[in-house]
Protein backbone atom coordinates (compact mmCIF):
# COMPACT_ATOMS: atom_id res chain seq x y z
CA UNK A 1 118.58 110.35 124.19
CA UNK A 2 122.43 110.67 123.81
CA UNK A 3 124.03 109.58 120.82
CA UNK A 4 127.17 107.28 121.76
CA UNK A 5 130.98 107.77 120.75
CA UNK A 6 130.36 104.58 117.96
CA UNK A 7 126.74 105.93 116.62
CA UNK A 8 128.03 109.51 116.33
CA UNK A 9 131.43 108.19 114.75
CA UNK A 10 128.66 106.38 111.83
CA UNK A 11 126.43 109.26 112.15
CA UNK A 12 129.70 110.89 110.89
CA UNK A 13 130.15 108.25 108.18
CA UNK A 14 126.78 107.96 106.90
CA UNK A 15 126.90 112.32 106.38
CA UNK A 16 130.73 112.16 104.55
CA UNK A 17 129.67 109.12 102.17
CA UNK A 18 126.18 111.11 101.03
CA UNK A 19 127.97 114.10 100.55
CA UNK A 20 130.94 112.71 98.63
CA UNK A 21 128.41 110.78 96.55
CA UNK A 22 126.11 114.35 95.76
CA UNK A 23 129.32 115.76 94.87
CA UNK A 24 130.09 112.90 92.45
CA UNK A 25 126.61 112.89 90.80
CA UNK A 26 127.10 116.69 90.19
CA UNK A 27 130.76 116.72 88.74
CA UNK A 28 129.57 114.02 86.42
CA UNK A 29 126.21 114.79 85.82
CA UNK A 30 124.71 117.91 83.83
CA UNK A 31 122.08 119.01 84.84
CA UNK A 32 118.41 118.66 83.29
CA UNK A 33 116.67 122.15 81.81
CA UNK A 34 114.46 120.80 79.07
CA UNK A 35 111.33 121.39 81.04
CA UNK A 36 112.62 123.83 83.37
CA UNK A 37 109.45 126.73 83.26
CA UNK A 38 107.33 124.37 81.60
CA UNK A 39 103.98 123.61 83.36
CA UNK A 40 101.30 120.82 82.93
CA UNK A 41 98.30 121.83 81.10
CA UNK A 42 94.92 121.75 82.95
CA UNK A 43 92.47 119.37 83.23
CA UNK A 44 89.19 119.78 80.36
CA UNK A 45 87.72 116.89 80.55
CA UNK A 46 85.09 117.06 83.15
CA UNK A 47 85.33 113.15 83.29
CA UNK A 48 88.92 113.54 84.55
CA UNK A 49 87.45 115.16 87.72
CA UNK A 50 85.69 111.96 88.93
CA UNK A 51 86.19 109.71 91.41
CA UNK A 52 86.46 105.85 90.41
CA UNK A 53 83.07 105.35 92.38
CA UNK A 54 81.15 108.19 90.77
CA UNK A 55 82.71 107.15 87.19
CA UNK A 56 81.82 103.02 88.10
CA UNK A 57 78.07 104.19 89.02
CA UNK A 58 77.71 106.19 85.59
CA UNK A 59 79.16 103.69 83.46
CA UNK A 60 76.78 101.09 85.24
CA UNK A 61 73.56 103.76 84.69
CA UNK A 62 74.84 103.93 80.71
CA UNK A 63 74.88 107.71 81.75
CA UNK A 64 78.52 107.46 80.04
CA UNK A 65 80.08 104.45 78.37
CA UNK A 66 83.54 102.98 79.66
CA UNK A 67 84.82 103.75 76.10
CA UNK A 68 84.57 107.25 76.39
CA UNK A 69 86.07 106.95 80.24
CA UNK A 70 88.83 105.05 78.99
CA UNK A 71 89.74 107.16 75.80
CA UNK A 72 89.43 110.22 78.01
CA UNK A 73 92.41 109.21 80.40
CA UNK A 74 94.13 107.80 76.93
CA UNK A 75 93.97 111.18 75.87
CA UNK A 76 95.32 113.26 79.01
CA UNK A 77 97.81 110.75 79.70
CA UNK A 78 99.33 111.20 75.84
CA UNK A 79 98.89 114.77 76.72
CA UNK A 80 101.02 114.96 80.14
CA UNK A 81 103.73 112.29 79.72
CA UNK A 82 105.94 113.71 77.55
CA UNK A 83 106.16 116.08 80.82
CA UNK A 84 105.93 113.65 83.59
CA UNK A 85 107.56 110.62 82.20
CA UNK A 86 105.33 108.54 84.31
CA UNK A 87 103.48 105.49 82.03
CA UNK A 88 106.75 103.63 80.87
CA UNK A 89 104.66 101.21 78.66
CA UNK A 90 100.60 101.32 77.80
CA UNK A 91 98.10 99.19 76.49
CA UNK A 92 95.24 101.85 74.80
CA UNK A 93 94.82 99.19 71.94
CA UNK A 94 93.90 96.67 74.63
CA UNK A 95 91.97 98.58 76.74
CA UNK A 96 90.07 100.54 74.22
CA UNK A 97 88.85 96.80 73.15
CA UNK A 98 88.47 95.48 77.04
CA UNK A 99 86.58 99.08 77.23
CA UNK A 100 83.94 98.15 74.45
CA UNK A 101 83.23 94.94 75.81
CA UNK A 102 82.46 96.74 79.40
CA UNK A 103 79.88 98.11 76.96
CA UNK A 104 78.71 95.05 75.76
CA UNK A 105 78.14 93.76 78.83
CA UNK A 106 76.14 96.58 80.29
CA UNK A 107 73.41 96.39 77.62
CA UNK A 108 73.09 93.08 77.94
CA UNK A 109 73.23 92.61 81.43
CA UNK A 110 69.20 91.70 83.05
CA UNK A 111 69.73 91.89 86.53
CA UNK A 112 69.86 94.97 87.09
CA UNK A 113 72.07 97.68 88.02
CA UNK A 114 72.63 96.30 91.48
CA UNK A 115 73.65 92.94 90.78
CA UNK A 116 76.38 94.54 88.39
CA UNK A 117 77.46 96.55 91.41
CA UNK A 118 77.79 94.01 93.71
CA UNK A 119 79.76 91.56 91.33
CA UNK A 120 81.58 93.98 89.60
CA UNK A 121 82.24 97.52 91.43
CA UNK A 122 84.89 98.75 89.06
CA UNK A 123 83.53 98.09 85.70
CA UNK A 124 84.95 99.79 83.23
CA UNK A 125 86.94 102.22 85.21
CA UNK A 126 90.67 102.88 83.57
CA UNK A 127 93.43 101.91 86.13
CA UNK A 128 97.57 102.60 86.25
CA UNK A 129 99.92 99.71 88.20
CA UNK A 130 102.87 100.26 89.64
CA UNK A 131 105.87 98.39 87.14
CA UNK A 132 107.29 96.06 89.84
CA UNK A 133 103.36 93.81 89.87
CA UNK A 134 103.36 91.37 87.27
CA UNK A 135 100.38 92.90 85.16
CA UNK A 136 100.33 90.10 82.13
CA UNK A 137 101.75 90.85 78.87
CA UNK A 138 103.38 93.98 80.44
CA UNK A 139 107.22 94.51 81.59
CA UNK A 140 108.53 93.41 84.49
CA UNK A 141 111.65 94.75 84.87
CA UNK A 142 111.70 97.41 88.09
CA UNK A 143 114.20 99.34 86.28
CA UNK A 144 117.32 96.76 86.49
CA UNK A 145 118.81 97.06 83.13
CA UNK A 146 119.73 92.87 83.92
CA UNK A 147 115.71 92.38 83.39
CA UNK A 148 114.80 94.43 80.22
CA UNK A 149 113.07 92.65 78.36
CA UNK A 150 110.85 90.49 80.72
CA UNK A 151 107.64 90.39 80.67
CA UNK A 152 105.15 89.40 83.44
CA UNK A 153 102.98 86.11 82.38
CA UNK A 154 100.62 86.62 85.39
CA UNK A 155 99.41 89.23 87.21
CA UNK A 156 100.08 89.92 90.44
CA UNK A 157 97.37 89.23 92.61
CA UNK A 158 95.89 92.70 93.97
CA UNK A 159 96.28 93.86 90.03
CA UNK A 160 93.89 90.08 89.34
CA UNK A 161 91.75 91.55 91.97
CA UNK A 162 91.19 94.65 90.64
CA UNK A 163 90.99 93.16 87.29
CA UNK A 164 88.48 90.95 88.33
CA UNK A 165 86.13 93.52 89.88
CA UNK A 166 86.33 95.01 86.35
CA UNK A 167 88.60 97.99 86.07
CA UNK A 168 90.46 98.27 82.92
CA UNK A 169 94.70 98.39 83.46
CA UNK A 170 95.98 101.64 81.00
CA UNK A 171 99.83 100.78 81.52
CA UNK A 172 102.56 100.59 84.01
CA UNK A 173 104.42 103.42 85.49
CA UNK A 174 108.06 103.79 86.62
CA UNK A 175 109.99 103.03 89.82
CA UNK A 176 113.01 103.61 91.47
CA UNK A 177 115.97 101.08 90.43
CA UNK A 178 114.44 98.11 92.32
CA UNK A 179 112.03 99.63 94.37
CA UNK A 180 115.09 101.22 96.96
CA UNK A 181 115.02 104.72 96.84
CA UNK A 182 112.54 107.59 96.88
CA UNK A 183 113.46 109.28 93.46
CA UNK A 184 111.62 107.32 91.02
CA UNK A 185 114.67 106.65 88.22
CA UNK A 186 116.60 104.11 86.46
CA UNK A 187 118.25 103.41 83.37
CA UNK A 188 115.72 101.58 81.17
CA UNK A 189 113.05 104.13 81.51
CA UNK A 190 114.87 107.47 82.61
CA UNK A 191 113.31 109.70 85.07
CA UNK A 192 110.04 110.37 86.54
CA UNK A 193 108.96 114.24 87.08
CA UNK A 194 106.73 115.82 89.55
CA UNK A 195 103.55 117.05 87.76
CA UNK A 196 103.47 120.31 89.98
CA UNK A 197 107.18 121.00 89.26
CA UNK A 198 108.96 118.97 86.63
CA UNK A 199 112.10 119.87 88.36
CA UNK A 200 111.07 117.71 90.64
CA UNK A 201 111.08 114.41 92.13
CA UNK A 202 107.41 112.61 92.11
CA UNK A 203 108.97 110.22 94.97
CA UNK A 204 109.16 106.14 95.02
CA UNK A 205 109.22 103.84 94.35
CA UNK A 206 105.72 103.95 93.17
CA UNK A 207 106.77 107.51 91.80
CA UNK A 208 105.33 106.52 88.62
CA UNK A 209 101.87 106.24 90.01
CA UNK A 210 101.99 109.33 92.37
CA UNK A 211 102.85 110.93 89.04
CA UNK A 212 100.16 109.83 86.53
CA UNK A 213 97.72 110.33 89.59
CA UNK A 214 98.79 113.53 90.19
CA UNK A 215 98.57 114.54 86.61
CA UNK A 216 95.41 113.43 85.92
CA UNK A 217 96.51 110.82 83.96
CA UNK A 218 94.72 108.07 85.82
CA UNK A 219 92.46 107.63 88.61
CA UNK A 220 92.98 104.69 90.76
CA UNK A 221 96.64 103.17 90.66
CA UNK A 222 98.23 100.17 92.78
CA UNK A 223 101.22 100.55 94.67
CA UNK A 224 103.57 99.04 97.34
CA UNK A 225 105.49 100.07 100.33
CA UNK A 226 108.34 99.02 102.84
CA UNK A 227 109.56 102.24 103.43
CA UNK A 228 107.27 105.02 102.25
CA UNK A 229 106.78 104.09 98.74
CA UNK A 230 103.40 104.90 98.43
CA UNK A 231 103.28 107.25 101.09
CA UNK A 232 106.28 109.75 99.71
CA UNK A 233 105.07 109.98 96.13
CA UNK A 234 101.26 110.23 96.95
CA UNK A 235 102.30 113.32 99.48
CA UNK A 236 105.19 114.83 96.89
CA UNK A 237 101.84 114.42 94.35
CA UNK A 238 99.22 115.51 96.30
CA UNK A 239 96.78 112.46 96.02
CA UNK A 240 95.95 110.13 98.87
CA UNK A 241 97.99 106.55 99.58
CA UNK A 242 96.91 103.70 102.23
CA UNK A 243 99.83 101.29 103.51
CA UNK A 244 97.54 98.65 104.62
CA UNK A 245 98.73 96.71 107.63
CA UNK A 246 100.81 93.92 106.95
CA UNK A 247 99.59 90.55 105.33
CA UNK A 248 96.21 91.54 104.55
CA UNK A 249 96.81 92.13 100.51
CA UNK A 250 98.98 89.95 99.10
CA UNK A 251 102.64 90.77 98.30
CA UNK A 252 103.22 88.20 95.92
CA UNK A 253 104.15 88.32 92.41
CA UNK A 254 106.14 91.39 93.13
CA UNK A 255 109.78 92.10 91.97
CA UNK A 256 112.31 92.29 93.97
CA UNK A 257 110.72 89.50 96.07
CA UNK A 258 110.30 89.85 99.66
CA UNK A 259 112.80 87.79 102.15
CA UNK A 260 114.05 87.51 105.52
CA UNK A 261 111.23 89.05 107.45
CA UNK A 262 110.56 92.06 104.81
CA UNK A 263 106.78 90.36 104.63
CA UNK A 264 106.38 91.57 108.22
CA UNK A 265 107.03 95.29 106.66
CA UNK A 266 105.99 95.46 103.15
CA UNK A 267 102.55 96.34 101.84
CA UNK A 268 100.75 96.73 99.23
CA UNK A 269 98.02 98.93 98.65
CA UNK A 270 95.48 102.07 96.80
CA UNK A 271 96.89 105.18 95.70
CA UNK A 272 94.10 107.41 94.16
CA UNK A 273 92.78 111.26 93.78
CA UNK A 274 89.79 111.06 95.48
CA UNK A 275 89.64 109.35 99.22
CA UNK A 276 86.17 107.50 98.72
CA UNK A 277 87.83 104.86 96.76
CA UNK A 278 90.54 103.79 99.05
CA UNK A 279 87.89 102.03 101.00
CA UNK A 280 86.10 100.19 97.89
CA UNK A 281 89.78 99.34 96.48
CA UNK A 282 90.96 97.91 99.71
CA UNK A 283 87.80 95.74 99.81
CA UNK A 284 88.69 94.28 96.67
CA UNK A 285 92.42 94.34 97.07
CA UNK A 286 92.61 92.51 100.16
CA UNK A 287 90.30 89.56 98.72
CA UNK A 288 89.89 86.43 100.96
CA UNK A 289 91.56 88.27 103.45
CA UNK A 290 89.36 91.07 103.88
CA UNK A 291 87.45 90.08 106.96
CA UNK A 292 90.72 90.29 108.94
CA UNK A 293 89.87 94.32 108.24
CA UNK A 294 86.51 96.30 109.68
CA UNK A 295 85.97 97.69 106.61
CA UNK A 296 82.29 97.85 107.17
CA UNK A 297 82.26 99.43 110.34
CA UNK A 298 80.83 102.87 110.69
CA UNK A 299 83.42 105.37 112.46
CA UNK A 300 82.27 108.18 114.76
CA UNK A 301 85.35 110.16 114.68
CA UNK A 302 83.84 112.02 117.56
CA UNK A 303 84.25 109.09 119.94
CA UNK A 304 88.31 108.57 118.25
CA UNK A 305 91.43 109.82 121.06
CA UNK A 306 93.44 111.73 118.37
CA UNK A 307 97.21 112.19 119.30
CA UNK A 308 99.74 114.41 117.25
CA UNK A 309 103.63 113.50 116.81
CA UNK A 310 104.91 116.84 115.52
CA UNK A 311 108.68 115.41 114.77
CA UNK A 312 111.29 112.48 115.35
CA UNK A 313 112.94 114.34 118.58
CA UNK A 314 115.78 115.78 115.88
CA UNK A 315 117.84 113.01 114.43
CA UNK A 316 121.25 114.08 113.13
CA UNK A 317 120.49 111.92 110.24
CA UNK A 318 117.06 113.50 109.11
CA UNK A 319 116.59 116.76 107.77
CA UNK A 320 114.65 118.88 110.58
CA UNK A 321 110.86 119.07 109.59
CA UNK A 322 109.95 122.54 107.75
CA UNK A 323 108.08 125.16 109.19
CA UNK A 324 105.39 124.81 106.94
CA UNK A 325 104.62 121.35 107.37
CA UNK A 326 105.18 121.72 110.82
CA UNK A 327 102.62 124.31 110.39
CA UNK A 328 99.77 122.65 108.51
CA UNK A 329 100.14 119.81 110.95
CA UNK A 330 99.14 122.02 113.73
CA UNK A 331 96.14 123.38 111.49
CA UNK A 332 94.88 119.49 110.77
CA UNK A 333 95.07 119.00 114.68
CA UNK A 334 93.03 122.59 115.52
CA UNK A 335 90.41 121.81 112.57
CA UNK A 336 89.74 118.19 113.99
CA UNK A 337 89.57 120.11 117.69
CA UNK A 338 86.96 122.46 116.24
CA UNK A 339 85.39 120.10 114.04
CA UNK A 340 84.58 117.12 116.15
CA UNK A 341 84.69 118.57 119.51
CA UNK A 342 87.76 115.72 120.33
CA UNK A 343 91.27 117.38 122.03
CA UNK A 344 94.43 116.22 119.98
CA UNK A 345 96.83 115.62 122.68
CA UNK A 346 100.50 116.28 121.10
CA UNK A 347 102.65 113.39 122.49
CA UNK A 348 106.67 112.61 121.68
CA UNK A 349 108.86 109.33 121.58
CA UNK A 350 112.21 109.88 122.21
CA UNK A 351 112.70 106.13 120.69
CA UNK A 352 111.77 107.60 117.06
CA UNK A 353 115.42 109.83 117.14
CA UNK A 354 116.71 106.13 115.81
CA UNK A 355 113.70 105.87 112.89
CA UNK A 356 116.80 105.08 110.39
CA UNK A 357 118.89 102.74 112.65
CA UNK A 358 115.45 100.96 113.16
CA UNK A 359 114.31 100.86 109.59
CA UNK A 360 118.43 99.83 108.48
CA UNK A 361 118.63 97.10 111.45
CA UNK A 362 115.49 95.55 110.77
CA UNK A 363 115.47 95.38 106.90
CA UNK A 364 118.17 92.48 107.26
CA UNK A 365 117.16 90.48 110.34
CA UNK A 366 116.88 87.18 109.24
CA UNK A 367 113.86 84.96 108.62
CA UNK A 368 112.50 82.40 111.46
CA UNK A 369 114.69 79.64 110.46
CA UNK A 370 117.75 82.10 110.67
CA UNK A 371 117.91 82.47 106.69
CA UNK A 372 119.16 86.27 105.69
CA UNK A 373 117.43 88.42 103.14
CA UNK A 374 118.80 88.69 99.73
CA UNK A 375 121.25 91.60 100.03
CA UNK A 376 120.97 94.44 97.76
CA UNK A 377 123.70 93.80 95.67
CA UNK A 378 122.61 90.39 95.25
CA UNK A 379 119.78 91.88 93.54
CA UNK A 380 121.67 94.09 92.05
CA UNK A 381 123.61 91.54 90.26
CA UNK A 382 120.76 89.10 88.66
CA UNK A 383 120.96 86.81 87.10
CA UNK A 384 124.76 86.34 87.44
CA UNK A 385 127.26 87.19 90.71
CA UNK A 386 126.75 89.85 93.30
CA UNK A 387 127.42 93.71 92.24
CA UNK A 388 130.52 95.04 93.46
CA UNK A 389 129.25 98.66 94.76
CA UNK A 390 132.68 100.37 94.53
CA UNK A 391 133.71 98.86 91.13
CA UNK A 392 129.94 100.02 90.10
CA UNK A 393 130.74 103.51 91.55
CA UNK A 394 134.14 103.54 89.50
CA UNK A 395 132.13 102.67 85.97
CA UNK A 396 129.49 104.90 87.02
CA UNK A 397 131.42 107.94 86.88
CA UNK A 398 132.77 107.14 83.34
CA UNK A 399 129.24 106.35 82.37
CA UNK A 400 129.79 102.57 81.88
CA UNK A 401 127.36 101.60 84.77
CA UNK A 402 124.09 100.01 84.24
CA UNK A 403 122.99 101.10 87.51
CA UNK A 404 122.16 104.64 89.35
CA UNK A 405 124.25 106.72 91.81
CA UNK A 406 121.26 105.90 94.32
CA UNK A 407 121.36 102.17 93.94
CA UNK A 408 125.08 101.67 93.85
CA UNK A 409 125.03 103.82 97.17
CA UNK A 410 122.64 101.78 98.78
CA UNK A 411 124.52 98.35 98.20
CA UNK A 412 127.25 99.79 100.22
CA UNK A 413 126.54 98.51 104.07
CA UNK A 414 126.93 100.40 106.93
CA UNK A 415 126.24 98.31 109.95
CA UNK A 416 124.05 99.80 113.18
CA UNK A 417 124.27 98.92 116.19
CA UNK A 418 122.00 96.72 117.51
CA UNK A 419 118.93 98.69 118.51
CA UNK A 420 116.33 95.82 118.54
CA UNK A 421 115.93 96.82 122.41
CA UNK A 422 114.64 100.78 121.47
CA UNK A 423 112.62 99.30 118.67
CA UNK A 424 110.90 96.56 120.96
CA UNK A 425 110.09 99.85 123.57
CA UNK A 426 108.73 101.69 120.97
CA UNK A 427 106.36 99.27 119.56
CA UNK A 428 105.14 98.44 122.66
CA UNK A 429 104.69 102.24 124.19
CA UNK A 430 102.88 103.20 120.45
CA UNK A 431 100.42 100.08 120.98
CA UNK A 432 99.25 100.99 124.07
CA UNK A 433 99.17 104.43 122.90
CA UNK A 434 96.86 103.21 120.07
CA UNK A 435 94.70 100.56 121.31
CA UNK A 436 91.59 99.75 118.64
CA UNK A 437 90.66 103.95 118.86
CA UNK A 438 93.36 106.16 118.44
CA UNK A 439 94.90 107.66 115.79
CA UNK A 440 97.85 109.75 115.13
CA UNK A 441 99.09 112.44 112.86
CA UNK A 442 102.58 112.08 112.18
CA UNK A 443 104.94 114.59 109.10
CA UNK A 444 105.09 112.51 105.78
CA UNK A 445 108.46 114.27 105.23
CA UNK A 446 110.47 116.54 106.46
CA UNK A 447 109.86 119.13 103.41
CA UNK A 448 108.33 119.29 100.58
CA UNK A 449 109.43 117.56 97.27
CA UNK A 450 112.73 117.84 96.46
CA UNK A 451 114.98 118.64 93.41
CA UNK A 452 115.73 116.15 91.49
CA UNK A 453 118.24 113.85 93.12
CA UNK A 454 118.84 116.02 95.88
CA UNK A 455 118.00 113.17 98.06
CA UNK A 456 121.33 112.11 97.20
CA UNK A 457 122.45 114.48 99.83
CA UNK A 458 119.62 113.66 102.42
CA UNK A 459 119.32 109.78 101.73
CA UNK A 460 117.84 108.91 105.41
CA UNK A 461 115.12 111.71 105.43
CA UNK A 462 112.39 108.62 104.35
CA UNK A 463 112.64 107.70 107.74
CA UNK A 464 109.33 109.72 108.44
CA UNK A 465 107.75 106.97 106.56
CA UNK A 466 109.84 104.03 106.77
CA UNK A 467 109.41 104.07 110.87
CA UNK A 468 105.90 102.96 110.42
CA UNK A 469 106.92 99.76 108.29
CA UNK A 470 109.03 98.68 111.24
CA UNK A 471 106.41 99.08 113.31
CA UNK A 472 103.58 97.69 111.24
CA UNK A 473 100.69 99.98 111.49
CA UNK A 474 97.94 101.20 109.05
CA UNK A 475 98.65 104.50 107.81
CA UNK A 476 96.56 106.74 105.35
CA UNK A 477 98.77 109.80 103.16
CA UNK A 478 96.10 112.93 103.00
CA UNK A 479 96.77 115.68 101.04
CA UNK A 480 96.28 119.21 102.34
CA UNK A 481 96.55 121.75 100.03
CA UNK A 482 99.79 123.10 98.32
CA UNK A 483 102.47 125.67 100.23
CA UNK A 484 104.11 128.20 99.36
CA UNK A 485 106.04 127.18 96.08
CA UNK A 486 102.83 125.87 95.05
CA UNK A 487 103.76 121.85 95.98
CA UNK A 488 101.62 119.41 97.62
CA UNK A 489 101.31 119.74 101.73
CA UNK A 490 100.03 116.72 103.54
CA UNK A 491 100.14 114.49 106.91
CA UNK A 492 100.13 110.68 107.67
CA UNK A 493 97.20 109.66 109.59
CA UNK A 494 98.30 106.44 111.41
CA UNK A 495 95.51 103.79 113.49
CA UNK A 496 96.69 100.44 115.44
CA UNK A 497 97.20 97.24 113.89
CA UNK A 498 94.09 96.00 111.81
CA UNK A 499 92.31 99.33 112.21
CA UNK A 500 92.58 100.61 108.65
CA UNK A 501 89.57 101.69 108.62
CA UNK A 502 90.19 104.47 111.37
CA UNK A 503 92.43 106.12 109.27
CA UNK A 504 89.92 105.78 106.62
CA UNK A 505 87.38 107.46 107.55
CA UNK A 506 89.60 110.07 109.13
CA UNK A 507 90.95 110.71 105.26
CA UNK A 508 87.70 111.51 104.25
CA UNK A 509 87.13 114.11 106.76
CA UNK A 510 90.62 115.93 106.06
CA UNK A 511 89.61 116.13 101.96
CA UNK A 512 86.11 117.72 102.73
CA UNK A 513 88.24 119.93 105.35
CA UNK A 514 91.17 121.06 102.90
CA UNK A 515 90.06 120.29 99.19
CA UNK A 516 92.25 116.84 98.56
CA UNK A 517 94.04 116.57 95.71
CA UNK A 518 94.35 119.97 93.14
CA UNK A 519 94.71 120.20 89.89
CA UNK A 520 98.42 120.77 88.85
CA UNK A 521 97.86 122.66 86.12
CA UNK A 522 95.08 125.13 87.32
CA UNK A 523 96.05 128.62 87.54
């Protein structure tokens, strides 16, 4: 599919503004060597190595109190975040206390072991959430300098969810300068690191989370995604992500707000370690909507039609995929060949060579009674007039801006062309494609975790992930092992509208197949 004389001419644009932004960022800023060598220490705590279910059904069974859960994940994540930056603001006091009435409870609970399940399947588990949900009594800020010093007097309602079904919140963990780019940093909590690299970026905007996960730090987290924000940092970490399908958990009481027709592309959902809680947080998470979901439908992957998208057709925008990605893609189709006896037919849309110009078009479309969405630099500017990106850009480089390089480059606006025609095509040849049985495998990025800000000079490479917002399908991140600089590998596994639970169950295949998530600082 030909690129015309106006898309290359903005193709050409796009390249020469990223580049003379990267070269900016690195004439003004030094760069970071504090932790360079410096490596996580392992995990010790055989508690750490549990999965929310297995730690629920002890606590429950008074084989281990929720105290000792809760102070154990107190303890690693005082231990790794002087490395990771991750938790921007904890609660231990509270918890410790919310902990030892989990206790409480237990012994004096009558009905049995059961009924406790069924009423309250996280109790006493420790749990991380993403800063941008209101979690009450917590900041609310999503890293706009403008906001420091609100605090959240509700919580959001997945977090009320999960809180309700009894797991125990530890803190909140950092995020990209409202939620917009896929380096988690800002200027009121700094910058998040990659556990397996701390030269690193963990990803966002729910970097944070991917972080602390990653770490060890926590073992359940919440986080949301319009682009890839759960997917990029749970892939950069190595831990497993689920962007639900659109308007089944509730998006509310999230900042920035959604508006125009961002609800049709935003979700929220689990990030964890271990894949047998995504299903049992989803459940909970999606609350009085759950029964739009099959949760409780038993998958034969054997009787699944398994496709495998091994790249985007080579936009000129996207950084090509890497060889080893490309690579354990192809390994995750032959294993699920040999395992399951199904053939993984490998399948291209030339339609997905415009992922970006999708993604960019359809992030301002307006609402249904023709309202716009708030524009970035509206946001950017709360509570007072819009932000003036090349003013900002001007005060960033003599270090009087309260904003980063990343956000000030996305309020500038580079209109697309209108592709709404190539999207429509798409969507309708990946449905069909899809039906209620198939699943594809599709690159989560087209290399491994980056330096920090080096997606400065690749800004459009999120388009892996941000593709499947537009086109609002379920979609499961699965770790795979780590390469060959030791950082996490991994694969989107992507199912038709409403069929989360395909790419479910497929998740748990791939982690008894390559390990899941590994312990950063293992030898």
């Amino acid at each position: 599919m030909a690129l015309s004389r106006l898309e290359r001419a903005q193709v050409w644009l796009l390249k020469a503004v990223t580049e003379v932004l990267f070269v900016l960022f690195r004439f003004f800023c030094p760069r970071r060597s504090a932790l360079s060598g410096k490596k996580l220490p392992p995990v010790r705590n055989p508690l750490l190595l549990m999965s929310a279910t297995q730690l629920a059904k002890k606590i429950r069974r008074k084989e281990v109190s929720s105290v000792e859960v809760v102070q154990a994940y107190i303890d690693r994540i005082q231990e790794v975040n002087p490395f990771v930056n991750a938790v921007v603001k904890d609660r231990f006091a509270a918890a410790l206390q919310e902990a030892a009435q989990v206790d409480k409870l237990i012994e004096e609970e009558t009905g049995g072991e059961e009924v406790l399940e069924d009423r309250l399947p996280l109790l006493g588990v420790p749990l991380s959430v993403k800063e941008s949900y209101a979690l009450q009594g917590m900041p609310f800020t999503t890293g706009l300098v403008s906001r420091r010093g609100i605090v959240a007097t509700v919580d959001a309602p997945p977090v009320a969810l999960l809180k309700r079904a009894g797991a125990i919140p530890l803190g909140v963990t950092n995020t990209s300068e409202l939620c917009m780019w896929y380096e988690s940093h800002n200027h009121i909590y700094g910058i998040t690191n990659n556990p397996y690299d701390l030269e690193r970026i963990p990803g966002g905007s729910s970097g944070g989370e991917g972080s602390i996960l990653g770490a060890a730090g926590s073992v359940i987290g919440v986080g949301s995604d319009i682009g890839g924000s759960i997917r990029m940092p749970c892939f950069f970490n190595g831990i497993f992500g689920h962007k639900t399908t659109p308007g089944v958990v509730s998006c509310e009481n999230q900042y920035p707000p959604f508006s125009g027709r961002q609800e049709e592309y935003l979700s929220s959902g689990p990030m964890c370690r271990y894949a047998e809680d995504l299903l049992p947080m989803l459940k909970i998470m999606a609350g009085p909507r759950v029964n739009m979901l099959s949760l409780n439908t038993k998958v034969d992957l054997k009787k699944l039609r398994f496709f495998t998208i091994p790249h985007d057709g080579g936009s000129p925008l996207i950084t090509p995929v890497s060889k080893e990605l490309v690579d354990i893609q192809r390994k995750v189709a032959e294993r699920l060949e040999a395992d399951l006896g199904v053939k993984v037919q490998e399948v291209h849309f030339p339609e997905l060579h415009y992922s970006f110009q999708i993604w960019d078009t359809y992030m301002v479309l307006p609402d249904k009674e023709g309202k716009p969405p708030q524009t970035f630099a509206e946001l950017m500017g709360e509570p007072g007039r819009p932000a003036w990106p090349l003013w900002e850009l001007l005060k960033w480089m003599i270090g009087k801006s309260d904003h980063t390089l990343a956000a000030i480059g996305k309020a500038f606006k580079v209109s697309s062309s209108s592709i709404i025609q190539i999207k429509e095509k798409l969507q309708k040849e990946v449905d069909e494609l899809l039906g209620a049985d198939g699943v594809f495998l599709y690159p989560s990025h087209p290399r491994v975790a980056p330096k920090h800000h080096h997606p400065l000079l690749r800004p459009f490479d999120f388009s892996y992930t941000g593709i499947i917002n537009m086109l609002g399908l379920p979609v499961t991140q699965c770790p795979l092992g780590v390469g060959e600089e030791g950082l996490p590998l991994g694969v989107q596994v992507v199912a038709g509208k409403l069929q989360d639970h395909l790419t479910l169950a497929v998740a748990l295949h791939l982690e008894k197949t390559f390990g899941g998530w590994k312990d950063p600082g293992a030898n």
